[in-house]
N, C-alpha and C. Protein backbone atom coordinates (compact mmCIF):
# COMPACT_ATOMS: atom_id res chain seq x y z
N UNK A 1 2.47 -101.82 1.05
CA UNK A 1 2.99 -100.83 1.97
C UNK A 1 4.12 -101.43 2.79
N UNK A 2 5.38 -101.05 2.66
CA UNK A 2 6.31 -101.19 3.34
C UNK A 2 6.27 -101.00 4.33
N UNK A 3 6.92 -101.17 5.63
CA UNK A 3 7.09 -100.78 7.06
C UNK A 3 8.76 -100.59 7.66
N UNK A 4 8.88 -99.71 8.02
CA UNK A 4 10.03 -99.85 8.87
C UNK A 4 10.61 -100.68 9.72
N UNK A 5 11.48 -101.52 9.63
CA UNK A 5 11.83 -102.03 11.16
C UNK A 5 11.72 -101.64 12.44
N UNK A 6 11.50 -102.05 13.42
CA UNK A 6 11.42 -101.31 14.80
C UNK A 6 12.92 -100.87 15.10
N UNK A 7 14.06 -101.32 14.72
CA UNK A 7 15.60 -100.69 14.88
C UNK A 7 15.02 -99.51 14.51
N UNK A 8 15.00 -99.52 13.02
CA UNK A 8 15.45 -98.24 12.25
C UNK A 8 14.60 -97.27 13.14
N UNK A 9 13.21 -97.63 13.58
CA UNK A 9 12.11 -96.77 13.53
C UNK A 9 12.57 -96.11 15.18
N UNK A 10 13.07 -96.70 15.91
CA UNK A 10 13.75 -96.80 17.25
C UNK A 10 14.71 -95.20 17.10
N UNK A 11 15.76 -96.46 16.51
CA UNK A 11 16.96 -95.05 16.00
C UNK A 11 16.49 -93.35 15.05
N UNK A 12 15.93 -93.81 14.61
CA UNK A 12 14.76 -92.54 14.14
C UNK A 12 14.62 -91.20 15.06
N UNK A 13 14.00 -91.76 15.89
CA UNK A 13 13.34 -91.52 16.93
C UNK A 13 14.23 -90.46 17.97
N UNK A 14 14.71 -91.49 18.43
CA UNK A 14 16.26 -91.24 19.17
C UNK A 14 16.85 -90.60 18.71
N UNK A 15 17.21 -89.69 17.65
CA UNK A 15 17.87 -89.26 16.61
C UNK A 15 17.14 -87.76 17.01
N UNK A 16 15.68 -87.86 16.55
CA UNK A 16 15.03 -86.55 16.90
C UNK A 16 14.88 -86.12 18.04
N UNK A 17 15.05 -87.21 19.30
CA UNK A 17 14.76 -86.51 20.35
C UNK A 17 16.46 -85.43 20.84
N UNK A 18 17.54 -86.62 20.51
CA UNK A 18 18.93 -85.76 20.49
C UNK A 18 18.81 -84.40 19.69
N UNK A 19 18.33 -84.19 18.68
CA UNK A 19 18.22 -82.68 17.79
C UNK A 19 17.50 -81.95 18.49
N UNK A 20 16.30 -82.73 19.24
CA UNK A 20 15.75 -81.35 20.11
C UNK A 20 16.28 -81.39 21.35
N UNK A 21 16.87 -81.95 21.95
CA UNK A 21 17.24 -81.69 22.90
C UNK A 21 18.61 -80.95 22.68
N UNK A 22 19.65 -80.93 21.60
CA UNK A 22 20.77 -79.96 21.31
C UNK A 22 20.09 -78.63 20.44
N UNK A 23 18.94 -78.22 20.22
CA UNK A 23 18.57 -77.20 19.96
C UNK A 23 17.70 -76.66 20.98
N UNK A 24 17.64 -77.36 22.13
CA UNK A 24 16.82 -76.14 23.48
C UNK A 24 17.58 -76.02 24.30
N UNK A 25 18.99 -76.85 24.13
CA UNK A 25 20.34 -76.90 24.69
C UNK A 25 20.79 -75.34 24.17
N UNK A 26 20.87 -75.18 23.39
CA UNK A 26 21.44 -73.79 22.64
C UNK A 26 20.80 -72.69 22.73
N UNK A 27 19.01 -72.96 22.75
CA UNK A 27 18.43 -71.57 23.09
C UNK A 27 18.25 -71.53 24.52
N UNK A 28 18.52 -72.36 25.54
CA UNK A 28 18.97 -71.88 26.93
C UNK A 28 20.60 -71.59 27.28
N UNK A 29 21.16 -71.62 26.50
CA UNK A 29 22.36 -71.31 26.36
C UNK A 29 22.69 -69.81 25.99
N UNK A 30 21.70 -69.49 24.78
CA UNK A 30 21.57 -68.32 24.64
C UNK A 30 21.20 -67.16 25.28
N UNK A 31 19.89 -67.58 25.67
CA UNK A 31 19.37 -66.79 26.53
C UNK A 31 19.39 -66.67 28.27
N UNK A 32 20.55 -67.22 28.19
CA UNK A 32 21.78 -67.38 29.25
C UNK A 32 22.38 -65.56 29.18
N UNK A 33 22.87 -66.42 27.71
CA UNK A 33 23.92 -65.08 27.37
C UNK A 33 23.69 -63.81 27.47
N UNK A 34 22.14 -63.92 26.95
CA UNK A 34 21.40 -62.41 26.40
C UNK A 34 20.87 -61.79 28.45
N UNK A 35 20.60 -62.53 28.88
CA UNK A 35 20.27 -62.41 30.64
C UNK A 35 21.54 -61.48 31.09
N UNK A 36 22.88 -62.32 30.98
CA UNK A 36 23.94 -62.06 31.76
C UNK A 36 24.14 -60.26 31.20
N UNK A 37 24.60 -60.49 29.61
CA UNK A 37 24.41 -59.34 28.88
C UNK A 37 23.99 -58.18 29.25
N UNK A 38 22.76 -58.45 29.95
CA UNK A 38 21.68 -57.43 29.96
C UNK A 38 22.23 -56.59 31.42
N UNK A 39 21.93 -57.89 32.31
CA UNK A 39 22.36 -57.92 33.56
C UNK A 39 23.85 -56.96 34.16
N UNK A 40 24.60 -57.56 33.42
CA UNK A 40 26.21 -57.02 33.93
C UNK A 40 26.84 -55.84 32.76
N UNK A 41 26.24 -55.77 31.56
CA UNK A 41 26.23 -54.91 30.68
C UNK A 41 27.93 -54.68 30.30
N UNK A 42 28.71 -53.25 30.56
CA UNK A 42 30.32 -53.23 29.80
C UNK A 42 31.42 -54.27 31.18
N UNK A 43 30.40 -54.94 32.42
CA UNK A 43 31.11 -56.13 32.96
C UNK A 43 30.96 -57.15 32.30
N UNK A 44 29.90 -57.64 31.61
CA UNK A 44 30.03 -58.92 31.07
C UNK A 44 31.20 -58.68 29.91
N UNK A 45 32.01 -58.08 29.34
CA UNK A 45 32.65 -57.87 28.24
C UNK A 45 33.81 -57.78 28.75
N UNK A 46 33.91 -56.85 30.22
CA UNK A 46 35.26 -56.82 31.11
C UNK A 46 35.78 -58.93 31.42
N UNK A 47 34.75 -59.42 31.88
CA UNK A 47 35.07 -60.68 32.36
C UNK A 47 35.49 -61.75 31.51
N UNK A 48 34.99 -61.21 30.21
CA UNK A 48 34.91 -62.42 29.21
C UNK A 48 36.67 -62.17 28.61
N UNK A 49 36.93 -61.28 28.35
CA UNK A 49 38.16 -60.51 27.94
C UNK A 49 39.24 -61.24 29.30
N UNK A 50 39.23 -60.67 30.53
CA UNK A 50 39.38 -60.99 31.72
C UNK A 50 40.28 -62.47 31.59
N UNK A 51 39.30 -63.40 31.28
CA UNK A 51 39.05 -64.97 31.75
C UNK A 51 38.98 -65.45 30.50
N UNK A 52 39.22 -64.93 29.12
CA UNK A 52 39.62 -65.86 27.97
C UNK A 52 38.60 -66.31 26.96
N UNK A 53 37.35 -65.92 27.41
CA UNK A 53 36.51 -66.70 26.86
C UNK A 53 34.75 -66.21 27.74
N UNK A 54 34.02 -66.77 26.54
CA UNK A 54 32.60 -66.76 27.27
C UNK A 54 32.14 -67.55 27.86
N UNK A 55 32.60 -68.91 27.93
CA UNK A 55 31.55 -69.66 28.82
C UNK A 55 32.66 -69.21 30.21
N UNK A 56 33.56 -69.04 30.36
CA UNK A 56 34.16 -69.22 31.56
C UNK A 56 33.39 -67.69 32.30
N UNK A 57 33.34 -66.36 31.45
CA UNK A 57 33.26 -65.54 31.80
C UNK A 57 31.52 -65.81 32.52
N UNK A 58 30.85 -66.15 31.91
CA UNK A 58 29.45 -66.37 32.40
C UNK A 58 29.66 -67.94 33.35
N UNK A 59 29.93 -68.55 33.55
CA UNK A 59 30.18 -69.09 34.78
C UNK A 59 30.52 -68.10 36.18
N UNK A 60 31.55 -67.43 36.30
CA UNK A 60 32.00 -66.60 36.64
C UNK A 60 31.08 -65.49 37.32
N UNK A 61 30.50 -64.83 36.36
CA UNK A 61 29.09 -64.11 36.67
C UNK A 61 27.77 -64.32 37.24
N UNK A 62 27.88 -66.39 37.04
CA UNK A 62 26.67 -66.18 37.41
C UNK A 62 26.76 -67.12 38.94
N UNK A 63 28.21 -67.36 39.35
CA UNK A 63 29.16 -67.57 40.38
C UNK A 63 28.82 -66.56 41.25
N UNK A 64 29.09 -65.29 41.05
CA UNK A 64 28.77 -63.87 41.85
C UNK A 64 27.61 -63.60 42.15
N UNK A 65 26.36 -63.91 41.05
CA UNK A 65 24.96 -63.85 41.68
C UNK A 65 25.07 -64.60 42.75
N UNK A 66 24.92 -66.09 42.65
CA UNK A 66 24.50 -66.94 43.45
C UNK A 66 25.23 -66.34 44.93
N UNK A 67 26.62 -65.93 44.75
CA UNK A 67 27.41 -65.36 46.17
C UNK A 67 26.30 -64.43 46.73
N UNK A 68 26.06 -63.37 45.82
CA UNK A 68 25.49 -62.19 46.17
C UNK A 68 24.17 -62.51 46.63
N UNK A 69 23.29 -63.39 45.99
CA UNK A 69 22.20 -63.51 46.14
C UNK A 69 21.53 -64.61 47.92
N UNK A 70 22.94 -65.02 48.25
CA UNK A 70 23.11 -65.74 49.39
C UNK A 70 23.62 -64.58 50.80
N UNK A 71 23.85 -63.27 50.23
CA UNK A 71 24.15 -62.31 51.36
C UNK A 71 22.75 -61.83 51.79
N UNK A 72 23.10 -61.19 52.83
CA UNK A 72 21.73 -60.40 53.80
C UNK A 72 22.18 -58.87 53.58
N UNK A 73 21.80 -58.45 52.39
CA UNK A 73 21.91 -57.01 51.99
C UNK A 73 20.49 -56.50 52.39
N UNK A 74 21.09 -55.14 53.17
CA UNK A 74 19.99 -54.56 54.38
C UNK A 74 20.36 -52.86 53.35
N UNK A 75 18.98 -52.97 53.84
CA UNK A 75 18.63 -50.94 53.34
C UNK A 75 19.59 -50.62 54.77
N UNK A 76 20.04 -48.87 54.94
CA UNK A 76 20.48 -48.44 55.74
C UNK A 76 19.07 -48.01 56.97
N UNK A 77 19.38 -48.05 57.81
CA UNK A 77 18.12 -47.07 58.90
C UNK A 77 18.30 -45.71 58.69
N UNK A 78 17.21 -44.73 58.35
CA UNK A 78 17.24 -43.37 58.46
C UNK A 78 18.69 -42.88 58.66
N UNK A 79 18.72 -43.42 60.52
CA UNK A 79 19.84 -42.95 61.55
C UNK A 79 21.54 -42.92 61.11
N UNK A 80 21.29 -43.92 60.10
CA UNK A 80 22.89 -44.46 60.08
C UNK A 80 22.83 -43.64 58.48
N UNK A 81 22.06 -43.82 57.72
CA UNK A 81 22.18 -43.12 56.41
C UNK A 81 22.49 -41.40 56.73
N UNK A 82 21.85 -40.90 57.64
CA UNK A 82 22.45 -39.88 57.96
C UNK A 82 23.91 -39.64 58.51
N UNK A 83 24.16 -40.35 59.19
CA UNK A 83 25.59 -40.51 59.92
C UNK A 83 26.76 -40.76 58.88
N UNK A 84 26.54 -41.26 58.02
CA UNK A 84 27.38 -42.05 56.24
C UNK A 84 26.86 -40.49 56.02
N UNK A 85 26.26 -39.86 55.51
CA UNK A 85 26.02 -38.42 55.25
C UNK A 85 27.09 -37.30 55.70
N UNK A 86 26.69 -37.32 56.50
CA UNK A 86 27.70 -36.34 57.58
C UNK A 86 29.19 -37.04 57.27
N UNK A 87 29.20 -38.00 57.75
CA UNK A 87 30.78 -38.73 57.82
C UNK A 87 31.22 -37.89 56.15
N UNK A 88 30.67 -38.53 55.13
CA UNK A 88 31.09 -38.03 53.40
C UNK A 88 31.09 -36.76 53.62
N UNK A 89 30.14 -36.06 53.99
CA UNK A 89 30.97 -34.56 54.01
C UNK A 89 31.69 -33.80 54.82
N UNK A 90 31.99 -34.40 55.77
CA UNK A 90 33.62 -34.29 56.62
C UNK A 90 34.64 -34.05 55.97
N UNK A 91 34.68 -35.38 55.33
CA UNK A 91 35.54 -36.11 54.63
C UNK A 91 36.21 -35.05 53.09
N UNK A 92 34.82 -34.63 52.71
CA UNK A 92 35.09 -33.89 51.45
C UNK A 92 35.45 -32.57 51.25
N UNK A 93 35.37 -32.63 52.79
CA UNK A 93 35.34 -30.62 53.21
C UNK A 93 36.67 -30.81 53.52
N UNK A 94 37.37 -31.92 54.15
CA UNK A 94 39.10 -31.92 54.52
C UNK A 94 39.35 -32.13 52.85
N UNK A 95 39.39 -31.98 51.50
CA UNK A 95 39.95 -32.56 50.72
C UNK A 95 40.93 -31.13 50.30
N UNK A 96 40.44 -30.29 50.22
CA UNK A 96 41.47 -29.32 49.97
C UNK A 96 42.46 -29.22 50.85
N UNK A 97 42.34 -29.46 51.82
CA UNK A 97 43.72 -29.43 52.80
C UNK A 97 44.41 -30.56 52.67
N UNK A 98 43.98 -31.76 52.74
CA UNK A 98 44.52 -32.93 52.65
C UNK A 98 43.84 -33.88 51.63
N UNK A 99 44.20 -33.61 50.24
CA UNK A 99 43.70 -35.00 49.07
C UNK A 99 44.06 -36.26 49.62
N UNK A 100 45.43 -36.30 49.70
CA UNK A 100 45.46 -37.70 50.12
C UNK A 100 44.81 -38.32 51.32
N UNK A 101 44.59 -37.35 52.27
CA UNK A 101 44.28 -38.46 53.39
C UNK A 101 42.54 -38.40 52.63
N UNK A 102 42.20 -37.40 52.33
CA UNK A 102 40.47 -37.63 52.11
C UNK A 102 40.38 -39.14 50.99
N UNK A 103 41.10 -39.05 50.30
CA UNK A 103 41.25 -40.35 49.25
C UNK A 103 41.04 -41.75 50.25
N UNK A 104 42.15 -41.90 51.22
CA UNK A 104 42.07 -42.92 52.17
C UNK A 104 40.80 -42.77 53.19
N UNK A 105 40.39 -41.99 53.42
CA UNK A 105 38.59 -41.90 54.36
C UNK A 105 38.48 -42.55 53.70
N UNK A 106 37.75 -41.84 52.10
CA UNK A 106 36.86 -41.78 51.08
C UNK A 106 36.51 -43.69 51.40
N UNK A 107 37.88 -44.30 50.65
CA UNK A 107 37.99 -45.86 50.57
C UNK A 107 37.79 -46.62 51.64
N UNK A 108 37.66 -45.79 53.27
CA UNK A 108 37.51 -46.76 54.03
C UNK A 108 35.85 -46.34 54.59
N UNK A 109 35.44 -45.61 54.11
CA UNK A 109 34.16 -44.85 54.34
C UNK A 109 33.20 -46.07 53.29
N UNK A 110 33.88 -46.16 52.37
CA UNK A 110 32.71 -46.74 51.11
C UNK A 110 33.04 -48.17 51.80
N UNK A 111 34.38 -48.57 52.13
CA UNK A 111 34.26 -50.04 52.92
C UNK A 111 33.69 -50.34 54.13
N UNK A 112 33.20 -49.37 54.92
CA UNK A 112 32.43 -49.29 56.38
C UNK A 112 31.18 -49.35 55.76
N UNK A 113 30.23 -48.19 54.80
CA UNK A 113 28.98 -48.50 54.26
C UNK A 113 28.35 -49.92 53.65
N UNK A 114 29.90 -50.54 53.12
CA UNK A 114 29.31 -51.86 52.49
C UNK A 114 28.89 -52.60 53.44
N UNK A 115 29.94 -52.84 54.62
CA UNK A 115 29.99 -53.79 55.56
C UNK A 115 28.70 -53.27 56.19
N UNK A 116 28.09 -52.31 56.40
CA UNK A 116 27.01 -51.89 57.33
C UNK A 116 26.01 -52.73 56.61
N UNK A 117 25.67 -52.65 54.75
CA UNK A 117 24.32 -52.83 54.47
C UNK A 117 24.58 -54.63 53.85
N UNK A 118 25.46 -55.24 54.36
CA UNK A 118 25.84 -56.52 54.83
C UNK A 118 26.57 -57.37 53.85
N UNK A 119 27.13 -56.35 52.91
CA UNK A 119 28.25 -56.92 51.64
C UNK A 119 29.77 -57.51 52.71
N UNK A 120 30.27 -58.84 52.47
CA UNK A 120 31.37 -59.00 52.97
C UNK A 120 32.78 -57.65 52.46
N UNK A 121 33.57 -57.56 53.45
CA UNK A 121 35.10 -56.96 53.06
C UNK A 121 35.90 -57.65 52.82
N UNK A 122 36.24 -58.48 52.00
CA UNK A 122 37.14 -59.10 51.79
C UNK A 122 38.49 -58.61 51.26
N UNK A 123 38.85 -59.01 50.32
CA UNK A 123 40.16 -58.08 49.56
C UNK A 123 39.19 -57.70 48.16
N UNK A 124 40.09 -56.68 47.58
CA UNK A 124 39.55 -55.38 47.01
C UNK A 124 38.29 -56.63 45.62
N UNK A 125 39.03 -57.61 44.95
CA UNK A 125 38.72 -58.11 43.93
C UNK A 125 37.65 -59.04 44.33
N UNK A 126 37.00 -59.44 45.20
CA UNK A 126 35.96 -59.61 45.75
C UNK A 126 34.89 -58.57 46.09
N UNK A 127 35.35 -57.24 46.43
CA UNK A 127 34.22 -56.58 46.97
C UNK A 127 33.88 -56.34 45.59
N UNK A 128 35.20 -55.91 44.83
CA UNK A 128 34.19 -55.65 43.48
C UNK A 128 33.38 -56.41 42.52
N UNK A 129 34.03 -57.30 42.92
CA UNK A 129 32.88 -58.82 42.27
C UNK A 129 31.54 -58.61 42.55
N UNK A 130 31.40 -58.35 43.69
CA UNK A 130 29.90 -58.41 44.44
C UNK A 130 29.32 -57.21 44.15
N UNK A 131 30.19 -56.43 44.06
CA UNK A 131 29.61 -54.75 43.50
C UNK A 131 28.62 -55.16 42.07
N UNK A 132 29.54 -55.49 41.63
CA UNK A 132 29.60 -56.25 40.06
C UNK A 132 27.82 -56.27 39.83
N UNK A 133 27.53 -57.17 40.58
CA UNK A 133 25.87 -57.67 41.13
C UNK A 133 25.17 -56.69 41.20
N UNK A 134 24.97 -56.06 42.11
CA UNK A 134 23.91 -55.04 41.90
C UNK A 134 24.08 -53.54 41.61
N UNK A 135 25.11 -53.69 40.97
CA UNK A 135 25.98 -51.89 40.25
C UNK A 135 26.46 -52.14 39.13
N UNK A 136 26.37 -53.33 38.32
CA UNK A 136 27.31 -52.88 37.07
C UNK A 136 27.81 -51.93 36.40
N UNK A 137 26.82 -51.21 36.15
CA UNK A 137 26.63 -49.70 35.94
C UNK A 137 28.35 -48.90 36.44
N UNK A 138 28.48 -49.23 37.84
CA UNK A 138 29.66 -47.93 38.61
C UNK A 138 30.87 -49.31 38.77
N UNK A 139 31.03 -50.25 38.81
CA UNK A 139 31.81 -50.76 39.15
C UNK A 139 33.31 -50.63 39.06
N UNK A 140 33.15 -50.19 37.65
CA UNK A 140 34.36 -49.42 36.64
C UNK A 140 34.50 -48.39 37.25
N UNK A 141 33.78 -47.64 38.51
CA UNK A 141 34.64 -46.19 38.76
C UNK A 141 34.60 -46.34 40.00
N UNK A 142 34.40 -47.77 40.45
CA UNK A 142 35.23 -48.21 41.86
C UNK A 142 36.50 -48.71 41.37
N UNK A 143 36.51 -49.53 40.87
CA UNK A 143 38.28 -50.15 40.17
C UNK A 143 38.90 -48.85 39.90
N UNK A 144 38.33 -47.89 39.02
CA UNK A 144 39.53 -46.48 39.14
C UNK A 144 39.71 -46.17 40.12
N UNK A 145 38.76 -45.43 41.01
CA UNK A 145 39.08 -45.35 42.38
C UNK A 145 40.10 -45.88 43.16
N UNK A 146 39.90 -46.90 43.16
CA UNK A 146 40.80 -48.11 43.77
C UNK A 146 42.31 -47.70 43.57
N UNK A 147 42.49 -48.39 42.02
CA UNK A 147 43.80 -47.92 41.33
C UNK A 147 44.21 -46.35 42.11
N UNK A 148 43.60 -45.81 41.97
CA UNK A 148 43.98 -44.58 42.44
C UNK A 148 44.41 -44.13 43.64
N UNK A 149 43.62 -45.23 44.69
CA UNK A 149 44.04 -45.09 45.91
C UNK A 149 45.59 -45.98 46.11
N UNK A 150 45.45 -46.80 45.39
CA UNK A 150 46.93 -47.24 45.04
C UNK A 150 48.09 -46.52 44.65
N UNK A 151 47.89 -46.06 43.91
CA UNK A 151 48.84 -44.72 43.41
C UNK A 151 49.34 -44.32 44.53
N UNK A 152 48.08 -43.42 45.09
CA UNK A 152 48.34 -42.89 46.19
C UNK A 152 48.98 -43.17 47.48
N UNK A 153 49.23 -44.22 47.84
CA UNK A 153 49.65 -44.93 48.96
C UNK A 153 51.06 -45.20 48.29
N UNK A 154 51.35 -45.13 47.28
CA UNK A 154 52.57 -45.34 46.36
C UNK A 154 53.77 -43.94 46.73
N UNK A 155 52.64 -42.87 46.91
CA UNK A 155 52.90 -41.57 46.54
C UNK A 155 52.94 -40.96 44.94
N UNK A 156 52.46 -41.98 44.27
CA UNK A 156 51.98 -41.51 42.68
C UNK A 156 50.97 -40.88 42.07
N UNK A 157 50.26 -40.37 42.90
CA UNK A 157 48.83 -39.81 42.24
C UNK A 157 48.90 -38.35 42.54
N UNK A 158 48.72 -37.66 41.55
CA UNK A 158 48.60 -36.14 41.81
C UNK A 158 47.29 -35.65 41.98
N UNK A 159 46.66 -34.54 42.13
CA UNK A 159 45.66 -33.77 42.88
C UNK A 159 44.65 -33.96 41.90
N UNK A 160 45.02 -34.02 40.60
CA UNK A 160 43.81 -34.22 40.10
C UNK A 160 42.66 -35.49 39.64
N UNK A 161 43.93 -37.02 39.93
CA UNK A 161 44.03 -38.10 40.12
C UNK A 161 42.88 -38.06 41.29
N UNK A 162 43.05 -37.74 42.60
CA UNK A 162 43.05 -37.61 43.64
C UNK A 162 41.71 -37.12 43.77
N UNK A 163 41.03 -36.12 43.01
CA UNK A 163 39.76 -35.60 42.97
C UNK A 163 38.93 -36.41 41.90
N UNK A 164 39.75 -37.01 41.26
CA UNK A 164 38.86 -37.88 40.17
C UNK A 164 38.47 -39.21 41.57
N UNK A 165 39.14 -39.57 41.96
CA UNK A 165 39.30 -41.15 43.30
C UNK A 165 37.84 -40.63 44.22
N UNK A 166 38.15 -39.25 44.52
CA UNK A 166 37.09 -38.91 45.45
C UNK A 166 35.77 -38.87 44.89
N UNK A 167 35.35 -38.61 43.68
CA UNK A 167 34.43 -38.41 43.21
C UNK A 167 33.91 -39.61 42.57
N UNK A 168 34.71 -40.59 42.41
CA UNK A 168 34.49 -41.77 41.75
C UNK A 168 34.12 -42.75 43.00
N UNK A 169 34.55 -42.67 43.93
CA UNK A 169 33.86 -43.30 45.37
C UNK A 169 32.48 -42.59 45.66
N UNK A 170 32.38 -41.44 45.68
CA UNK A 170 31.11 -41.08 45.74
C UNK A 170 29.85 -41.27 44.88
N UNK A 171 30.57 -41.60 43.52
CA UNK A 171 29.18 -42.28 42.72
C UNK A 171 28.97 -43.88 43.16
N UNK A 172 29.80 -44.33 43.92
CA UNK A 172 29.21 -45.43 44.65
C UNK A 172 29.27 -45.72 45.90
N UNK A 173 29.06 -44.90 46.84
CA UNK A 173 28.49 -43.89 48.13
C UNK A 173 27.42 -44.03 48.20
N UNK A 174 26.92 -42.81 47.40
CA UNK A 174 25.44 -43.01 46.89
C UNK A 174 24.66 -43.77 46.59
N UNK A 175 25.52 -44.87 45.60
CA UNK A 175 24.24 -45.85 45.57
C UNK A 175 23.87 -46.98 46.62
N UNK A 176 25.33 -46.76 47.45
CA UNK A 176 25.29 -47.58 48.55
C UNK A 176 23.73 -47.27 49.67
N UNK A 177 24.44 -46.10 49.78
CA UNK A 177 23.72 -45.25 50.68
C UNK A 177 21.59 -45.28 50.60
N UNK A 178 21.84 -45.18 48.69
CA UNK A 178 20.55 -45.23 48.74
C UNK A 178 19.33 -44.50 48.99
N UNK A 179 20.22 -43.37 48.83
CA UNK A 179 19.42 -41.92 49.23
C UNK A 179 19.72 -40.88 47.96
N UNK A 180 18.31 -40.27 47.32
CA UNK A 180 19.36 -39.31 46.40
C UNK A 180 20.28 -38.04 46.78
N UNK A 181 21.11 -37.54 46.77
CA UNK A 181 21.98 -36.60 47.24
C UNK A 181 21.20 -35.23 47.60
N UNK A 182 20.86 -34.59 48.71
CA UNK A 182 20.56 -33.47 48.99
C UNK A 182 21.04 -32.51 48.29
N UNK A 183 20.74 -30.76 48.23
CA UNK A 183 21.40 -29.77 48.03
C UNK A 183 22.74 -29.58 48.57
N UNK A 184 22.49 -30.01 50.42
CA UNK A 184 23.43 -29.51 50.96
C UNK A 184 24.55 -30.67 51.00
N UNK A 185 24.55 -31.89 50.69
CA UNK A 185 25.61 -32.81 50.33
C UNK A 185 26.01 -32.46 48.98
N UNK A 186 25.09 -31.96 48.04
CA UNK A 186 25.87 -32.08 46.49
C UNK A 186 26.40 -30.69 46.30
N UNK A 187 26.57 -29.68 47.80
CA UNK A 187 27.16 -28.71 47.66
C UNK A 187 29.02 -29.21 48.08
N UNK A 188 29.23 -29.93 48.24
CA UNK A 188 30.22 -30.75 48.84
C UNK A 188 31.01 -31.37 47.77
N UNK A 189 30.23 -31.75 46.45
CA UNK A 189 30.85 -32.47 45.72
C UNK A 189 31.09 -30.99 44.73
N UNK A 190 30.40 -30.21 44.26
CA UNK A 190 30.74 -29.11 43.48
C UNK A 190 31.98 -28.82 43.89
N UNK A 191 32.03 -28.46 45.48
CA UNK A 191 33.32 -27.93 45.97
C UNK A 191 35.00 -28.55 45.21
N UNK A 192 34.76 -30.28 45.18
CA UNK A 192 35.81 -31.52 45.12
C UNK A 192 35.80 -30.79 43.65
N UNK A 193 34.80 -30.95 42.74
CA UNK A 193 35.23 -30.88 41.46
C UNK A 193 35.65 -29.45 41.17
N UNK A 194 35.67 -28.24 41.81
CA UNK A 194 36.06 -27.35 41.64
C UNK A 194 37.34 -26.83 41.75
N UNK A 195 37.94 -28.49 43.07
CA UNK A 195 39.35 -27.30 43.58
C UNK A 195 39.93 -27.16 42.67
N UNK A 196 41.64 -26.24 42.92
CA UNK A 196 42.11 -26.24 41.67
C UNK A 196 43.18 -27.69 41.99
N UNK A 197 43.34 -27.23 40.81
CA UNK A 197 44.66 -28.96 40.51
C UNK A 197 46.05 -28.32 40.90
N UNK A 198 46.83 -28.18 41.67
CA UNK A 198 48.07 -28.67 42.05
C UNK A 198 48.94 -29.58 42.43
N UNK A 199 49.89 -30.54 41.76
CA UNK A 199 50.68 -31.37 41.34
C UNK A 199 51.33 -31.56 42.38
């Protein structure tokens, strides 16, 4: 019976522990991926596109948890969720008279709610980062929004631009807010999507 050297049997060894350790290297790598995936859903695909690549894009993402997950995000009180209530349908009831200025509430209304339930204001590509976190879902119809309110301040956005901005802040209003929409608030939004479009 032959025997191995203790080198060979050494290096052997060493050999298998590197293979398993670069194959649980890869299935935590993976299931990295499949997490983030799940997590940030048509954002993880925005970021990766974004930033060139996937590992940068999931760095990136999981950069924003850790931000997000280090804030003091507060439910609203009854008191103030009502008051964000009222304020949005002020706001939506001036839109036929004035689109543009309701566009500019709209954006500083959804930036007063953030700051209330303790998301920083920073500049626009930060708040939406952090949106990013616990909305993936709407984030994409805050960035239109956005754009739109850009336009608008441009003097480029027409009325129907303008009712798309308003309505696209209000699907993340709501989730800010954290309340599902009453009768008599979602009589407010019928109104927005009803006016007519003039240019």
């Amino acid at each position: 019976m032959t025997t191995l050297p203790t080198n060979t049997l050494v290096l052997v060894v060493v050999l298998i522990v590197v293979a398993v350790g670069v194959v649980a290297w890869f299935v935590v790598q993976r299931q990295k991926t499949v997490h983030l995936k799940r997590r940030f859903g048509a954002e993880y695909d925005r970021a990766v596109d974004e930033l060139g690549g996937r590992a940068k894009a999931e760095a990136e993402l999981t950069k924003r948890q850790q931000r997000v997950a280090s804030l003091k995000i507060t439910p609203l009180t009854p008191a103030d969720a009502a008051r964000f209530s009222r304020d949005w349908n002020t706001l939506q009831g001036r839109f036929v008279d004035n689109p543009k200025g309701a566009v500019t509430e709209a954006d500083l209304l959804v930036r007063e709610l953030m700051a209330k339930r303790g998301y920083p204001i920073g500049d626009f590509e930060l708040r939406s980062a952090d949106i990013s976190v616990d909305y993936p879902e709407i984030v994409s119809t805050y960035r239109a929004a956005q754009a739109i309110a850009v336009r608008n301040a441009r003097g480029e956005a027409d009325t129907e631009e303008l009712r798309k901005a308003v309505v696209h802040y209000r699907t993340l209003f709501d989730e800010l807010l954290g309340v599902a929409p009453t009768k008599a608030s979602a009589a407010p939004a019928a109104l927005v999507a009803s006016v007519p479009v003039h240019s």
